[in-house]
Every structure is written in C-alpha cells, then in structure tokens.
Protein backbone atom coordinates (compact mmCIF):
# COMPACT_ATOMS: atom_id res chain seq x y z
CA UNK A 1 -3.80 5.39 22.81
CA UNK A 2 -5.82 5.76 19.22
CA UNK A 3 -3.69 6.13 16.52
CA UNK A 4 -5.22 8.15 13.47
CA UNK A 5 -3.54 6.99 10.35
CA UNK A 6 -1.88 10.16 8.54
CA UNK A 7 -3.80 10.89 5.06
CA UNK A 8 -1.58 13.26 3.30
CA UNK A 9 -3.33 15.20 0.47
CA UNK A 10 -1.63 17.49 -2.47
CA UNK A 11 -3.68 19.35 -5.48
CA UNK A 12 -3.35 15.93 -7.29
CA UNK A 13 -2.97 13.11 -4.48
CA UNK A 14 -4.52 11.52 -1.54
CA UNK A 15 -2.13 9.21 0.28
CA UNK A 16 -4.10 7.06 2.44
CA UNK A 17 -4.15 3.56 4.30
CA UNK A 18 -4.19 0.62 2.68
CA UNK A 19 -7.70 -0.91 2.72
CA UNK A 20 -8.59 -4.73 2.27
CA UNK A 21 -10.16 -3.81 -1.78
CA UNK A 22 -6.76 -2.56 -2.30
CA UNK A 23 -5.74 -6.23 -2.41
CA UNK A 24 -5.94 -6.59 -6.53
CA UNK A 25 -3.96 -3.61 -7.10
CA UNK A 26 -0.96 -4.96 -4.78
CA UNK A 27 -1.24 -7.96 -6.75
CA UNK A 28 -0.88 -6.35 -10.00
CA UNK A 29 2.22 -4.16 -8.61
CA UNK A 30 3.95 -7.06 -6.73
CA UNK A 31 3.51 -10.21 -9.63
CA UNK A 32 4.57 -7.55 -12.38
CA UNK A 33 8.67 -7.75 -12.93
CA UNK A 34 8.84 -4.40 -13.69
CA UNK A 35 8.04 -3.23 -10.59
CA UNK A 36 9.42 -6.21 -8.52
CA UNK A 37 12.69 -5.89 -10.02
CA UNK A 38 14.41 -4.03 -6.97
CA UNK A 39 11.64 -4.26 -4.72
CA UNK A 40 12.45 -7.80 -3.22
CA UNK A 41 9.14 -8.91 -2.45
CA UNK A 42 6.78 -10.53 -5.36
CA UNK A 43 3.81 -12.81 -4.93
CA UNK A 44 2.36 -15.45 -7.48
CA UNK A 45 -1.49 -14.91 -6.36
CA UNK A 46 -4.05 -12.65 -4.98
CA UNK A 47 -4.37 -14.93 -1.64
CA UNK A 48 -0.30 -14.39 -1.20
CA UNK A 49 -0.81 -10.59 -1.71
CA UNK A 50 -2.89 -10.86 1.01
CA UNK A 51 0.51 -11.22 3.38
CA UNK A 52 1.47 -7.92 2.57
CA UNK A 53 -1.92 -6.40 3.45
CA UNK A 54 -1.42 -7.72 7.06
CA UNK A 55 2.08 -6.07 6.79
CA UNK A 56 0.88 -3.13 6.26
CA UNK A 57 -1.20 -2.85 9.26
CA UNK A 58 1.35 -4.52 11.83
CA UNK A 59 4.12 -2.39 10.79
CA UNK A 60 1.81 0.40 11.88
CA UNK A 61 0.44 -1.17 15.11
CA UNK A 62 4.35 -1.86 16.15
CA UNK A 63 5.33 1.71 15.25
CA UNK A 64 8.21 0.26 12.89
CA UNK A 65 7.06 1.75 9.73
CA UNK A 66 4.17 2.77 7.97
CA UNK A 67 3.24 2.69 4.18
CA UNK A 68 0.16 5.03 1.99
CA UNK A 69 -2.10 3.84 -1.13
CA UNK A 70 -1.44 6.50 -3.39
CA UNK A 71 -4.36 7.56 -4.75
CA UNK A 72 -5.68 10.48 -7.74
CA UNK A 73 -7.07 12.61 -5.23
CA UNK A 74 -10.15 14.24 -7.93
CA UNK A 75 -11.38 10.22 -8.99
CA UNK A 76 -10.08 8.25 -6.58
CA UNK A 77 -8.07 5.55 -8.90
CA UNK A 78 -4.97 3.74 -7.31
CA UNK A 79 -1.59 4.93 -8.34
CA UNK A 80 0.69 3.13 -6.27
CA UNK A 81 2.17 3.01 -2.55
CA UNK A 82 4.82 4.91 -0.66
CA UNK A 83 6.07 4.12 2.56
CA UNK A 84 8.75 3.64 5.22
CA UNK A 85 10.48 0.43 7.02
C-alpha cells in the first residue's frame, strides 16, 4: 500500500510534510528556549536536527503518528509544525 501524505490547506495555510530543506528551520525552533521550554526535545546543531527529520518520516511509515510543516500558504515561508504522537 502507497501512503499519500495528507496536505491540509486553509485561506492562509498549507500544512505539508516535512522535507529535508526544512532542516534549518527545525534547528532554529528546537535550539531556541523559548520554544523548547515544554517541548522536551532540543538539539545543539543542524547535524542533530537532522534526528528529528528521520522521526518525522518513521513515525509515518509505522503509522504511530504523523507531524505537518506549517507553511504561509500565498509565499510559501515556514511557520512552524503541528503534529501527533
């Protein structure tokens, strides 16, 4: 079976799948201690942030959870990420 990611789109967002340029935008979400602060998870370089790339896509192949980029839907600049575990 092919799974087809699910890109969810509103007037101002497009919530897609992490892609491998997404990598320095992680980065700057998960080494910033704002954001980290209840998230649990922080890395200290852009080769770490690569771990939670892979995540990304393995929690999708084994059907345990799945997580979007969130995107501005009319330029395309990253906003964040959504997801569930």
């Amino acid at each position: 079976m092919i799974d087809v990611f699910p890109e969810l789109c509103t007037d101002r967002l497009r919530l897609r799948q992490f892609e491998d340029f997404d990598l320095e935008n992680v980065y700057k979400g998960l080494s910033n201690p704002d954001v980290i602060k209840y998230y649990g998870v922080h890395y200290q370089s852009i080769q770490e942030t690569q771990e939670q790339l892979k995540w990304f896509k393995t929690i999708q192949i084994e059907h345990t959870g799945i997580w979007w980029a969130i995107c501005n839907k009319q330029n395309g600049d990253f906003m964040g990420a959504v997801g569930f575990k």
